[in-house]
Each structure stands twice: as structure tokens, then as C-alpha cells.
PDB file of N, CA and C in Angstrom:
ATOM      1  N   UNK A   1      -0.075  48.228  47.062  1.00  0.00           N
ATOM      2  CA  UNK A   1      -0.045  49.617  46.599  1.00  0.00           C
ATOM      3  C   UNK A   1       0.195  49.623  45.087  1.00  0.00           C
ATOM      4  N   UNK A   2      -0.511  50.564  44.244  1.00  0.00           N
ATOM      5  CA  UNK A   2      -0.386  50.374  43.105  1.00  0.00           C
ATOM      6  C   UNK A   2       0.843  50.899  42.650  1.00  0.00           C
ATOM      7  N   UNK A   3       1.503  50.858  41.518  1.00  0.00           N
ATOM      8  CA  UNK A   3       2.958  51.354  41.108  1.00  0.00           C
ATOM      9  C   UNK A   3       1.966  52.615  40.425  1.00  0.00           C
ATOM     10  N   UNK A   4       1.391  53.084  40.091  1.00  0.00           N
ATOM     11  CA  UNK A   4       1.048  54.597  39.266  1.00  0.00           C
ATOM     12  C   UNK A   4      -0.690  55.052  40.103  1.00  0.00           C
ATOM     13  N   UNK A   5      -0.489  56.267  39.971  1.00  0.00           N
ATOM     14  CA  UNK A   5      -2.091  57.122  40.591  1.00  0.00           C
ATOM     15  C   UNK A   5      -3.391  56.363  39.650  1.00  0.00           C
ATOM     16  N   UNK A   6      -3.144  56.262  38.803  1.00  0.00           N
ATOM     17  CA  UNK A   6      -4.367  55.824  37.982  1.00  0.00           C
ATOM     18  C   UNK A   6      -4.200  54.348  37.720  1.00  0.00           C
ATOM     19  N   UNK A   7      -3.865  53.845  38.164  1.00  0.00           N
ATOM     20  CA  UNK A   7      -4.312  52.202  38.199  1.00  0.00           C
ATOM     21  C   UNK A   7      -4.927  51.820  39.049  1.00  0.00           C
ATOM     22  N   UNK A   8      -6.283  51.011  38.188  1.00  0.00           N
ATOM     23  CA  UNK A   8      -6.846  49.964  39.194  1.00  0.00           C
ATOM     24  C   UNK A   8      -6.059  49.184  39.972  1.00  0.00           C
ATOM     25  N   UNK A   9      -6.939  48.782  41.312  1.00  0.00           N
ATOM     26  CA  UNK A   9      -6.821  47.581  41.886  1.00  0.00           C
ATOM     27  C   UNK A   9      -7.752  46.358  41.031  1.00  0.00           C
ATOM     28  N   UNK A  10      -6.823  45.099  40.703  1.00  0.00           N
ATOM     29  CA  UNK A  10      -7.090  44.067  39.879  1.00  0.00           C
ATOM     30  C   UNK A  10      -7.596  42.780  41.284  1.00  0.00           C
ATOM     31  N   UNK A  11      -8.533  42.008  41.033  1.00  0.00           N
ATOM     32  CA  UNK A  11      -8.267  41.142  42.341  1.00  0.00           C
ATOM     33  C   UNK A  11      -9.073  40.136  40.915  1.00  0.00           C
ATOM     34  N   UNK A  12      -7.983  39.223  41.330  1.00  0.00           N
ATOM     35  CA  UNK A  12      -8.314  37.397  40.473  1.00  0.00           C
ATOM     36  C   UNK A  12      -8.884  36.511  41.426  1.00  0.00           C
ATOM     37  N   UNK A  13     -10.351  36.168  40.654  1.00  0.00           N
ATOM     38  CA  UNK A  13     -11.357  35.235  40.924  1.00  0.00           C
ATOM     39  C   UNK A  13     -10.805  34.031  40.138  1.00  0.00           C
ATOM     40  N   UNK A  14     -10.746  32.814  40.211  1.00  0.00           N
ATOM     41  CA  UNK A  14     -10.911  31.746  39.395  1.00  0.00           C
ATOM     42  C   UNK A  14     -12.668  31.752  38.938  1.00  0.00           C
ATOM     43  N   UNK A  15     -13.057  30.849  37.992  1.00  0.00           N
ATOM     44  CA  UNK A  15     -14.639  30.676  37.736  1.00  0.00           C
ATOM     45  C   UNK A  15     -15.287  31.399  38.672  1.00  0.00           C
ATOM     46  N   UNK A  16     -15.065  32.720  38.119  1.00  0.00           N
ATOM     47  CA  UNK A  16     -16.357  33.613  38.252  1.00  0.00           C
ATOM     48  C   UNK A  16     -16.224  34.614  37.326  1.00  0.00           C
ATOM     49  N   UNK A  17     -17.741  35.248  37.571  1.00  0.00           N
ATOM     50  CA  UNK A  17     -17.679  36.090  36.657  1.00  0.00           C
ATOM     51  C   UNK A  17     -16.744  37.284  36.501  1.00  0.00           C
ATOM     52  N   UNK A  18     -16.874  38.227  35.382  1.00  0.00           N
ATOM     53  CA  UNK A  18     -15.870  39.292  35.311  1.00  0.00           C
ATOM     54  C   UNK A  18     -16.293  40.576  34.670  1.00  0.00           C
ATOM     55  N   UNK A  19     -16.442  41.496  35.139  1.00  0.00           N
ATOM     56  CA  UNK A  19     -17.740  42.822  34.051  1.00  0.00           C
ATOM     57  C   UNK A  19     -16.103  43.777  34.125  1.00  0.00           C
ATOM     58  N   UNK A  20     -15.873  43.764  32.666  1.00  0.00           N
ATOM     59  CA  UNK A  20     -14.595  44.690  32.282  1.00  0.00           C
ATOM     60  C   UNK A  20     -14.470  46.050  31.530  1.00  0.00           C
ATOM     61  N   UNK A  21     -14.140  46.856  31.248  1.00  0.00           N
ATOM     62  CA  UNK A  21     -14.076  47.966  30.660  1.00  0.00           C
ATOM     63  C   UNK A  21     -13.047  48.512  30.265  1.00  0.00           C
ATOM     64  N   UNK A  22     -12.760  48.729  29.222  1.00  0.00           N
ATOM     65  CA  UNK A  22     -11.515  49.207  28.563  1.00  0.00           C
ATOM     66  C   UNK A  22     -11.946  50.604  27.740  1.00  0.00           C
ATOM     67  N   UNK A  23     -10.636  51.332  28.206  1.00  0.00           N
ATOM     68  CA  UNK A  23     -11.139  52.881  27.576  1.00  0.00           C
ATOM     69  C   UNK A  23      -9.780  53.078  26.706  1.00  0.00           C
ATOM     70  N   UNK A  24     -10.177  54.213  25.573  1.00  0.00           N
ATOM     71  CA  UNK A  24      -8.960  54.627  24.559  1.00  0.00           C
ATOM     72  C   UNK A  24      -8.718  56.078  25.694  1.00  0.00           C
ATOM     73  N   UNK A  25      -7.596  56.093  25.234  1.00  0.00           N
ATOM     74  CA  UNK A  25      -6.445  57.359  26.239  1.00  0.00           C
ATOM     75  C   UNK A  25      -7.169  58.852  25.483  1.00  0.00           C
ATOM     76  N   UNK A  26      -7.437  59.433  26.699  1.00  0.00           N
ATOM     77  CA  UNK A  26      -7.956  60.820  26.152  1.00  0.00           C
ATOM     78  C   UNK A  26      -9.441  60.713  25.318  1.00  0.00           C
ATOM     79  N   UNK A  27      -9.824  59.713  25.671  1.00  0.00           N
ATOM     80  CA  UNK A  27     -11.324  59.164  25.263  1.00  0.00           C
ATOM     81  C   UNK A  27     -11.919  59.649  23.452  1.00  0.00           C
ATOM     82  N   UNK A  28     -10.856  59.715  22.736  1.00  0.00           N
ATOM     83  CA  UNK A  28     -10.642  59.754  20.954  1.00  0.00           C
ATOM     84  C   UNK A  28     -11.405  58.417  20.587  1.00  0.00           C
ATOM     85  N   UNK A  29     -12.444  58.977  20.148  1.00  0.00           N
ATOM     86  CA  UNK A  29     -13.147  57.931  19.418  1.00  0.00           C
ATOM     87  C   UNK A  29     -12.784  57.402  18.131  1.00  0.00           C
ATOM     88  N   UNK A  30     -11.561  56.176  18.513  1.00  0.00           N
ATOM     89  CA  UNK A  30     -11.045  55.490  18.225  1.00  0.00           C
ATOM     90  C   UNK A  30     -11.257  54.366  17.426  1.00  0.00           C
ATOM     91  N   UNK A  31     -12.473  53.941  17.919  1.00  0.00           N
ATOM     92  CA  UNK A  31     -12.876  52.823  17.825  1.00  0.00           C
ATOM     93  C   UNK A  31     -14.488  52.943  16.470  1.00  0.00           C
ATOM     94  N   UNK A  32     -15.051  54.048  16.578  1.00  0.00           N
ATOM     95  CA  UNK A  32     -15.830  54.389  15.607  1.00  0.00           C
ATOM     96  C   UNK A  32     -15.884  53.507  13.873  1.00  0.00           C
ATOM     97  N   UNK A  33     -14.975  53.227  13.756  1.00  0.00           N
ATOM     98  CA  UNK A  33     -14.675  52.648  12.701  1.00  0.00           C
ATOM     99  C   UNK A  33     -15.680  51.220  12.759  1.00  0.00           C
ATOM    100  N   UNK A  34     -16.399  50.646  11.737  1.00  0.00           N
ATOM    101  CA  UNK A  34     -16.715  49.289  11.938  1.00  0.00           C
ATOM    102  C   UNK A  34     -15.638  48.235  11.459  1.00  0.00           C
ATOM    103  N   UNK A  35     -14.990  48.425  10.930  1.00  0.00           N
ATOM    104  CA  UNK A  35     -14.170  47.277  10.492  1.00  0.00           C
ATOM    105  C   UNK A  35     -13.026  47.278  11.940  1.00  0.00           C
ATOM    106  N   UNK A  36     -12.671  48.348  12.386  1.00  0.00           N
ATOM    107  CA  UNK A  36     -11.884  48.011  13.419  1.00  0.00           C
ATOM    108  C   UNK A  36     -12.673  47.873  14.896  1.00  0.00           C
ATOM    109  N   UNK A  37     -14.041  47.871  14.979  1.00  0.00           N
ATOM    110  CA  UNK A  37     -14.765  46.976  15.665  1.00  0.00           C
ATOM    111  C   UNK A  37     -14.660  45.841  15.824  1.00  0.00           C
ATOM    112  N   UNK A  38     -14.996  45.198  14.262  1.00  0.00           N
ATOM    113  CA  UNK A  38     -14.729  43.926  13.990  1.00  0.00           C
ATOM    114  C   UNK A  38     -14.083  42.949  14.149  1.00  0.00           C
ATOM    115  N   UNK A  39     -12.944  43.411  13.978  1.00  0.00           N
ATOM    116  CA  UNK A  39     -11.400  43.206  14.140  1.00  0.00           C
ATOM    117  C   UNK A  39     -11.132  43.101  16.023  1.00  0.00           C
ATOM    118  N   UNK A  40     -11.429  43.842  16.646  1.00  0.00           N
ATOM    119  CA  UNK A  40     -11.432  44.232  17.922  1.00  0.00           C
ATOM    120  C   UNK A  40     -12.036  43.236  18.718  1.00  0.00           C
ATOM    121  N   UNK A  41     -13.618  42.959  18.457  1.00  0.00           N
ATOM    122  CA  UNK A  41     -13.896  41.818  18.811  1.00  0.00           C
ATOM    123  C   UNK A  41     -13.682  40.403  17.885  1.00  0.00           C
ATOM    124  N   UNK A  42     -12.791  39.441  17.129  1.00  0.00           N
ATOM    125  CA  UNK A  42     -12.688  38.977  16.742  1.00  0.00           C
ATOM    126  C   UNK A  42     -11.215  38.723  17.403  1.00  0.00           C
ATOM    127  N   UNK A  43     -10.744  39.530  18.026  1.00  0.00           N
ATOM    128  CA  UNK A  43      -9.339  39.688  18.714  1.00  0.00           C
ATOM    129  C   UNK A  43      -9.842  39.300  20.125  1.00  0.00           C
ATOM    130  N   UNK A  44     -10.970  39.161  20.667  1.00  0.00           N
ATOM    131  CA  UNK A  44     -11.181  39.476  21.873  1.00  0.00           C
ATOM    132  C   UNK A  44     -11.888  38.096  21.937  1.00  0.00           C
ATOM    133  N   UNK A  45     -12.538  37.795  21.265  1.00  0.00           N
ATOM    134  CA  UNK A  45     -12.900  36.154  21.162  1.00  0.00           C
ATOM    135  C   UNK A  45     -11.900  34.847  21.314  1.00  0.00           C
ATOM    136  N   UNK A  46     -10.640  35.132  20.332  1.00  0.00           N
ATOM    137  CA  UNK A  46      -9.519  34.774  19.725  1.00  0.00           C
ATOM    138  C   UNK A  46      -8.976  34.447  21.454  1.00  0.00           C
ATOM    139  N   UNK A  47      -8.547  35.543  22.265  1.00  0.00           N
ATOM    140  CA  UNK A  47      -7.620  35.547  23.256  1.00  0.00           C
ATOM    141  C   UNK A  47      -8.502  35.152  24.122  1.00  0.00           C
ATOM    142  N   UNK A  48      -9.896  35.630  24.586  1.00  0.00           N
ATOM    143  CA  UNK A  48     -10.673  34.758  25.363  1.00  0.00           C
ATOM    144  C   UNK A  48     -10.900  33.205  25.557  1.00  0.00           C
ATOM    145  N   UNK A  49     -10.903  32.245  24.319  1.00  0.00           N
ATOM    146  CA  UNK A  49     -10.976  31.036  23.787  1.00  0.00           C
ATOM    147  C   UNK A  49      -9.337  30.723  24.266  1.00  0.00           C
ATOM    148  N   UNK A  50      -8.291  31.272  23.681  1.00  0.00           N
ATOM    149  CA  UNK A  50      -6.935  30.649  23.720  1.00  0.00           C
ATOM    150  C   UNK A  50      -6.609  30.401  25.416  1.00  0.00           C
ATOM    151  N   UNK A  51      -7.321  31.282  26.389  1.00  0.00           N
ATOM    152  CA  UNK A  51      -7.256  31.200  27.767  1.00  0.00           C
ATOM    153  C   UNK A  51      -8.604  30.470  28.827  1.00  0.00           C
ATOM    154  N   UNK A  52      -9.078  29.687  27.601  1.00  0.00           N
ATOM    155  CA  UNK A  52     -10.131  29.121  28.034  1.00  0.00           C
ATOM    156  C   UNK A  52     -11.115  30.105  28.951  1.00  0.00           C
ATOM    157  N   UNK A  53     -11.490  31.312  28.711  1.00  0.00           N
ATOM    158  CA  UNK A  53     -12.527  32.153  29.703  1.00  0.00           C
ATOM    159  C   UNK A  53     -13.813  31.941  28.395  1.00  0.00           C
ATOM    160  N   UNK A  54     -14.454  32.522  28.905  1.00  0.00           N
ATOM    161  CA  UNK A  54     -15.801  32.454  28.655  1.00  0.00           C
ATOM    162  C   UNK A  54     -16.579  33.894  27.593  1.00  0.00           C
ATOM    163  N   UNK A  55     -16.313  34.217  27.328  1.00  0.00           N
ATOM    164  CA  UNK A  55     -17.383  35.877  26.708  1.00  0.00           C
ATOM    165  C   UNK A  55     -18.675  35.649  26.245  1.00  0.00           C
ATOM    166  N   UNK A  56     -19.385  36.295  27.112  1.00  0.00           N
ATOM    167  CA  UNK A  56     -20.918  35.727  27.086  1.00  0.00           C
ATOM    168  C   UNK A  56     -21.771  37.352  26.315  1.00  0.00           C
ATOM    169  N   UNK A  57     -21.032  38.500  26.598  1.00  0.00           N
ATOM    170  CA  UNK A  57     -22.067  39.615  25.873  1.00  0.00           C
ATOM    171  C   UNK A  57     -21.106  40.556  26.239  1.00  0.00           C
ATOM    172  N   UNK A  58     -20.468  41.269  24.777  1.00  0.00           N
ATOM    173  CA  UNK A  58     -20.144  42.495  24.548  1.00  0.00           C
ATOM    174  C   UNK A  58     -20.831  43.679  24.064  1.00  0.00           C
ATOM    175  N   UNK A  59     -19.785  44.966  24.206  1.00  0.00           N
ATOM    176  CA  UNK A  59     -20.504  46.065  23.735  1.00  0.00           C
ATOM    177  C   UNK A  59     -19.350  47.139  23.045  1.00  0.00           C
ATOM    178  N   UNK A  60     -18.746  47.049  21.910  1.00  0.00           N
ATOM    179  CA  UNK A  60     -17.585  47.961  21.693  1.00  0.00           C
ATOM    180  C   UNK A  60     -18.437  49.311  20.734  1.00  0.00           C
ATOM    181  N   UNK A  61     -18.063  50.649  21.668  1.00  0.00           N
ATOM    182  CA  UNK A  61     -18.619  51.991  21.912  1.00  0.00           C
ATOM    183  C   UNK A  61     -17.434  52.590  20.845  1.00  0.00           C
ATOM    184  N   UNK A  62     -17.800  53.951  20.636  1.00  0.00           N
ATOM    185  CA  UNK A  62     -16.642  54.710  19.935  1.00  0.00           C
ATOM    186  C   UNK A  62     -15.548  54.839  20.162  1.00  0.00           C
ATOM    187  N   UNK A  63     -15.254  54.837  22.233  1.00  0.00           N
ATOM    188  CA  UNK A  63     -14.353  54.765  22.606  1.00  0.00           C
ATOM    189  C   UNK A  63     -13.805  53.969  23.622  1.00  0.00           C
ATOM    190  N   UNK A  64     -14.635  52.834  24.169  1.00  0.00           N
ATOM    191  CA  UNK A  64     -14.430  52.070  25.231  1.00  0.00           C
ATOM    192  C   UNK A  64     -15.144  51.030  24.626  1.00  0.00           C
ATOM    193  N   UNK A  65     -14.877  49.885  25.403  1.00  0.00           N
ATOM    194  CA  UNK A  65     -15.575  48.740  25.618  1.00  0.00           C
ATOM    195  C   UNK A  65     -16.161  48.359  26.963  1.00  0.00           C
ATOM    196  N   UNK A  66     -16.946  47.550  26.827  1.00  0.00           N
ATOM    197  CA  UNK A  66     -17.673  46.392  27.938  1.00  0.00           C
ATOM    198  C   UNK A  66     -17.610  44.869  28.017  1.00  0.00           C
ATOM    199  N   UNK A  67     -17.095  43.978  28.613  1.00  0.00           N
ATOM    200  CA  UNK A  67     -17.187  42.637  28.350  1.00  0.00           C
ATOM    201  C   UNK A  67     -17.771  42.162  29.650  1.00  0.00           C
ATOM    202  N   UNK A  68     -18.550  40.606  29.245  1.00  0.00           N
ATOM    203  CA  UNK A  68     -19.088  40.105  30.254  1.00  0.00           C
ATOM    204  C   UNK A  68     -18.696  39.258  30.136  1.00  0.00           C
ATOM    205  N   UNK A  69     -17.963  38.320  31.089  1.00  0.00           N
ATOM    206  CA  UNK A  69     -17.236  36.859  31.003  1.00  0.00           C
ATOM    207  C   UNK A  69     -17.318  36.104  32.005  1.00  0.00           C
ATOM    208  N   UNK A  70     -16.396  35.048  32.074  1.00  0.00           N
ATOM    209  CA  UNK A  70     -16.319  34.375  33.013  1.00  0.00           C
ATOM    210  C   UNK A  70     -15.301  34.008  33.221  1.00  0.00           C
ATOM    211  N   UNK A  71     -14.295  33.856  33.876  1.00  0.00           N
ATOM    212  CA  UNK A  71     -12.717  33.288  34.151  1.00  0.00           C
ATOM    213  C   UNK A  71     -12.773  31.502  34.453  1.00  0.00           C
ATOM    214  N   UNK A  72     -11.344  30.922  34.085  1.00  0.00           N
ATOM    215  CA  UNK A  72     -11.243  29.828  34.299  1.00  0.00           C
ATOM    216  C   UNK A  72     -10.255  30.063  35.552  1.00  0.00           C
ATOM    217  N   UNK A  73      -8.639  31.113  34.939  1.00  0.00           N
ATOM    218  CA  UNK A  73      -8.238  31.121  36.343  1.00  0.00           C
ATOM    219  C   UNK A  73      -7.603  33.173  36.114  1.00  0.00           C
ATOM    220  N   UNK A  74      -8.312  33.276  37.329  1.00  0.00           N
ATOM    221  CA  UNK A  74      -8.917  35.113  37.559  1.00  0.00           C
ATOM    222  C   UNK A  74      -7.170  35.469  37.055  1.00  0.00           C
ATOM    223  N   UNK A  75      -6.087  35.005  37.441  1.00  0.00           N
ATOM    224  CA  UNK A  75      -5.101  35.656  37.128  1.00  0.00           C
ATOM    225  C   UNK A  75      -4.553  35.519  35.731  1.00  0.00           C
ATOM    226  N   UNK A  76      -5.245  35.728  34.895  1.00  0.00           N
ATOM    227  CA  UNK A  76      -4.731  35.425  33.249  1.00  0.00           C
ATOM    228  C   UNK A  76      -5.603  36.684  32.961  1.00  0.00           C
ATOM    229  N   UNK A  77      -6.399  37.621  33.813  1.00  0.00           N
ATOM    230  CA  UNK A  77      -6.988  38.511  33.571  1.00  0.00           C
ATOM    231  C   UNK A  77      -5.586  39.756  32.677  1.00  0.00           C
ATOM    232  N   UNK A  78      -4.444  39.821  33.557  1.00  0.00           N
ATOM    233  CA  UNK A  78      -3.435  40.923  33.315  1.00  0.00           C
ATOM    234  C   UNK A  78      -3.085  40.201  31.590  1.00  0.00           C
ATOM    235  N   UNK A  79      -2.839  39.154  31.328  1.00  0.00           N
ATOM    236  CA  UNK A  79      -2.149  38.349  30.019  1.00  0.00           C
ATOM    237  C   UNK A  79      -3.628  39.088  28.529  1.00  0.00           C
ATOM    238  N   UNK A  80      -4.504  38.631  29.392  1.00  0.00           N
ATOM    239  CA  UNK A  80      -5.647  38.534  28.260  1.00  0.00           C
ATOM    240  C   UNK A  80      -5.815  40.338  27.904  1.00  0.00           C
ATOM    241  N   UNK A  81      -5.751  41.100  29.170  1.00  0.00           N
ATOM    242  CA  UNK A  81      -5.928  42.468  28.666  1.00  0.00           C
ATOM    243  C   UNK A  81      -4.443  42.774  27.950  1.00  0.00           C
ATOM    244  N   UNK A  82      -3.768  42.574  28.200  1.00  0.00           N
ATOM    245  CA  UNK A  82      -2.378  43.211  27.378  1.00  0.00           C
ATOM    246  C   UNK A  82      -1.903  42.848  26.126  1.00  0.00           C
ATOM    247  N   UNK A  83      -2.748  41.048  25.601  1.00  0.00           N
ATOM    248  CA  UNK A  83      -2.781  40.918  24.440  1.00  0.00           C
ATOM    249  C   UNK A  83      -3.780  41.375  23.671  1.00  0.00           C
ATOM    250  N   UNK A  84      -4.828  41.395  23.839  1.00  0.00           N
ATOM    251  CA  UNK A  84      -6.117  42.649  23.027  1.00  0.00           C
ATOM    252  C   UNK A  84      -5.405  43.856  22.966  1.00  0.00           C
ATOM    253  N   UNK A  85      -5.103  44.550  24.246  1.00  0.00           N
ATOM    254  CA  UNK A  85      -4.536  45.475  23.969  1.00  0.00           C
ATOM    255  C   UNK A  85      -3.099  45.842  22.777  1.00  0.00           C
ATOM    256  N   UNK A  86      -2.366  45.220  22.920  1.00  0.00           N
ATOM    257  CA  UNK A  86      -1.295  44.816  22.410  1.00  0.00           C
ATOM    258  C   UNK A  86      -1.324  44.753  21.001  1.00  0.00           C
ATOM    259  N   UNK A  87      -2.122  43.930  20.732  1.00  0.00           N
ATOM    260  CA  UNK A  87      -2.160  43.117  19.363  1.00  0.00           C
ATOM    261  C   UNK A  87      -3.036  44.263  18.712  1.00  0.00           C
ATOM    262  N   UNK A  88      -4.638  44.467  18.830  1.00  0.00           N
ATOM    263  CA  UNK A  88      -5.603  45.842  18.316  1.00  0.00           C
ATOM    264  C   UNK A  88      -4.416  47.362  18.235  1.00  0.00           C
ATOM    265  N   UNK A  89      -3.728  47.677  19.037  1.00  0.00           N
ATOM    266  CA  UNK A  89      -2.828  48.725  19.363  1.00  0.00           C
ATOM    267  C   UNK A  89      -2.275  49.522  17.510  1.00  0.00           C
ATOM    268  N   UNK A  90      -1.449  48.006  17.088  1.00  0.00           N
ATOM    269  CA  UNK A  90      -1.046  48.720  15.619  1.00  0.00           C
ATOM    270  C   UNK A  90      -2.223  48.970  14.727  1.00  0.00           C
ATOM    271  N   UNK A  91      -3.285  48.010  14.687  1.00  0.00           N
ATOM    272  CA  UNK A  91      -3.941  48.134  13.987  1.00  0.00           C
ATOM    273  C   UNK A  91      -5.003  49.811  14.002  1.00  0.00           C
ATOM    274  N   UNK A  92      -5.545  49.902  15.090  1.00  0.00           N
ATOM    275  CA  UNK A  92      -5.822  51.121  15.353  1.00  0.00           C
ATOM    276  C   UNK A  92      -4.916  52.269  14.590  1.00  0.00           C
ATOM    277  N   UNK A  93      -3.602  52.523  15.331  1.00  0.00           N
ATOM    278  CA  UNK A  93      -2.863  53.007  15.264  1.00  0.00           C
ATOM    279  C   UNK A  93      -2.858  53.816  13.439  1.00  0.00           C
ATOM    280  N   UNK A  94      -2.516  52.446  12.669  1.00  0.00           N
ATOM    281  CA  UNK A  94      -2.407  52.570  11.339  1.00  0.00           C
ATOM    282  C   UNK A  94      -3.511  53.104  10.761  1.00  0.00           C
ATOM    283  N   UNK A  95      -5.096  52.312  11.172  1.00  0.00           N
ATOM    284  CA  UNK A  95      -6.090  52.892  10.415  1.00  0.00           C
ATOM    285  C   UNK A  95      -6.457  54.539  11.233  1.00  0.00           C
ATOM    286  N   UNK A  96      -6.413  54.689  11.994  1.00  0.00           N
ATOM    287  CA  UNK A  96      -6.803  56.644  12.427  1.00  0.00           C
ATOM    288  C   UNK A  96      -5.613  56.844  12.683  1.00  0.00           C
ATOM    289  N   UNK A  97      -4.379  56.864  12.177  1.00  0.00           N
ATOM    290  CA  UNK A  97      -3.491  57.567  11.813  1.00  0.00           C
ATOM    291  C   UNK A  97      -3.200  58.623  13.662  1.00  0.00           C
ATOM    292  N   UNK A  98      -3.432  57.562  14.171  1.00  0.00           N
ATOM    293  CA  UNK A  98      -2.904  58.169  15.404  1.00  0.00           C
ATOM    294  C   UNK A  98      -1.432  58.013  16.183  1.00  0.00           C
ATOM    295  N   UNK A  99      -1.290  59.270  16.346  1.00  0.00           N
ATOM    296  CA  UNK A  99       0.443  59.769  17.092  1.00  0.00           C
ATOM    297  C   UNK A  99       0.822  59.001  18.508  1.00  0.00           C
ATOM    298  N   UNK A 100      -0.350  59.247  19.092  1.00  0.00           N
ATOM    299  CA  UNK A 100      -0.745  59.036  20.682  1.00  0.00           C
ATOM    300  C   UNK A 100      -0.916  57.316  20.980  1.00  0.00           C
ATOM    301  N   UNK A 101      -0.268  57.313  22.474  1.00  0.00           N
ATOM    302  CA  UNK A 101      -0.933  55.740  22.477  1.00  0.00           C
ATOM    303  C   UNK A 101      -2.697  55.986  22.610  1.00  0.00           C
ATOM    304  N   UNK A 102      -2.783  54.821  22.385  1.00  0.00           N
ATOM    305  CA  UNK A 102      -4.768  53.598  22.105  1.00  0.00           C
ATOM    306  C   UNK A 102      -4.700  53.664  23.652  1.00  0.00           C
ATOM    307  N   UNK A 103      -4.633  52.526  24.224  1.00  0.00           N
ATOM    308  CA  UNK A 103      -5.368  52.282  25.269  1.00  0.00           C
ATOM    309  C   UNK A 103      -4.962  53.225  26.242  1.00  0.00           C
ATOM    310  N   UNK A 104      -6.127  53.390  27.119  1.00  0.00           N
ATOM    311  CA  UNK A 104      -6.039  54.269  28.582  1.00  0.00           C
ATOM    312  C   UNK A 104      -5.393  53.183  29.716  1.00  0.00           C
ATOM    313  N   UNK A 105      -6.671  52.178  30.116  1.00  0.00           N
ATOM    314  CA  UNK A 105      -6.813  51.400  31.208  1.00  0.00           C
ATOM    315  C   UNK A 105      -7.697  50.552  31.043  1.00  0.00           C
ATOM    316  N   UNK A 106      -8.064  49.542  32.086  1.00  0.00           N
ATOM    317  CA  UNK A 106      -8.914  48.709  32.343  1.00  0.00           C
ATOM    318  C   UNK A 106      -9.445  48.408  33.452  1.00  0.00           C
ATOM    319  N   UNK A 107     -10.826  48.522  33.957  1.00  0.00           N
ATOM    320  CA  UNK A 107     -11.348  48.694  34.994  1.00  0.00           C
ATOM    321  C   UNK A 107     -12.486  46.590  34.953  1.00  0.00           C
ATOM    322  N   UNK A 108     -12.486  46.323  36.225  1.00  0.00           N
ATOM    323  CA  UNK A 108     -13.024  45.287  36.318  1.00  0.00           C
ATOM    324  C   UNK A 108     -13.349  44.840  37.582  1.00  0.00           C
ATOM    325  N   UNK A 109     -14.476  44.185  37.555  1.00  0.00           N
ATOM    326  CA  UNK A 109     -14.806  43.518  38.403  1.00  0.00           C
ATOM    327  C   UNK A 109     -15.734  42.596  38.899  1.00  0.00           C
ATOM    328  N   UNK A 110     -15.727  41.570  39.520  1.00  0.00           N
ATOM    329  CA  UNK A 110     -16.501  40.391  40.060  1.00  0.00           C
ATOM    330  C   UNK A 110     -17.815  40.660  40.173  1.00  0.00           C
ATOM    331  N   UNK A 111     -18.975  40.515  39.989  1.00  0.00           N
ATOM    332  CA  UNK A 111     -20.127  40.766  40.110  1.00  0.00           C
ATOM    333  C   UNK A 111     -20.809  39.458  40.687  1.00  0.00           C
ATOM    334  N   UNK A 112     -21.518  39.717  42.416  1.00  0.00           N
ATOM    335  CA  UNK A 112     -21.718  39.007  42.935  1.00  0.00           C
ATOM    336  C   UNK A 112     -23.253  38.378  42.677  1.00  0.00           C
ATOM    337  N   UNK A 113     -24.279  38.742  42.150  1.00  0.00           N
ATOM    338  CA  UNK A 113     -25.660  38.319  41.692  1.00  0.00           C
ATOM    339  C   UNK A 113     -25.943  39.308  40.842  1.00  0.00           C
ATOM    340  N   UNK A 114     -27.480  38.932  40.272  1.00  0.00           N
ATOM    341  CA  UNK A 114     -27.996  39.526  39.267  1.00  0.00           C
ATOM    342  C   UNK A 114     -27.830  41.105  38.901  1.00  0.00           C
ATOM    343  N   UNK A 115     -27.922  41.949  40.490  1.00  0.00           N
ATOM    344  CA  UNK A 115     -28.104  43.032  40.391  1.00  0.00           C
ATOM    345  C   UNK A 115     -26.822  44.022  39.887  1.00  0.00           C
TER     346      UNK A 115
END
């Protein structure tokens, strides 16, 4: 049972794939900025590599992201989102001068073939 109404259910695959999504709270296009794009994925590479997973094709939107990966072991999924999150958090914060928390949530999941 989840501890809050709006949390996903998380389920850890070892080596497999992983199709993720991360949204900003109240969907504030947040992320619009290119340098804190940049920054965002360069953060997301950084913590992907340090946990040995894989990032094979992103997509960071005004206010969400997309990642396509691969896990080494599925439960480092909770570590890897809370340090992107975590770490991008001030930086955001400082450059759009925002009051409110950044992140919403994170939605994910295993994708069994092509389709």
C-alpha cells in the first residue's frame, strides 16, 4: 500500500529496461530554460553512470521529462530519482526564482517489447 494517494507503485527489474517520467509540481514550466536543461541532463548522465544503468534516449520538455534506460539492479531506481531530483532542485529553484517545491513525481515502467 502506498504511504500517500498520489504515489506510484515502483516495481524493480534488475537488467531491464525502464521508460521514466518525471514531472515539475503544478506542471510550471520550469524547465524551459536551456542552460538548466543542460545542466539537468548532464545531472542525469552523471547519476545514471555512478549507478552503472544505462541512458540510451532522452527528452527534457518545459515541464517534465522522459528517459529510456536500462537498470543494472531495478532497486537503485528510488536512489537515482531522488538524487536528480535532489541535486537539479536548488539549481532550478535559484534560476526561476521559485517559492514552491520542483518536482511533482515519477512515473515508470518496464517495457516488455518493441511496442
Amino acid at each position: 500500500m502506498n504511504k500517500h494517494l498520489h504515489t506510484p507503485i515502483h516495481f524493480f527489474c534488475d537488467n531491464s529496461p525502464y521508460f521514466i517520467t518525471a514531472a515539475i509540481y503544478e506542471k510550471r514550466l520550469l524547465l524551459a530554460n536551456e542552460d538548466i536543461k543542460a545542466e539537468l541532463l548532464r545531472l542525469i548522465h552523471k547519476v545514471f553512470q555512478e549507478k552503472d544503468w544505462i541512458l540510451d534516449h532522452w527528452v527534457i520538455l518545459d515541464n517534465h521529462y522522459h528517459l529510456l534506460g536500462s537498470s543494472r539492479k531495478g532497486e537503485d531506481l528510488p536512489k537515482i530519482m531522488q538524487s536528480i531530483h535532489s541535486q537539479s532542485c536548488f539549481l532550478i529553484s535559484q534560476t526561476t526564482n521559485c517559492k514552491k517545491q520542483v518536482w511533482w513525481n515519477y512515473w515508470d515502467y518496464c517495457p516488455r517489447n518493441e511496442k
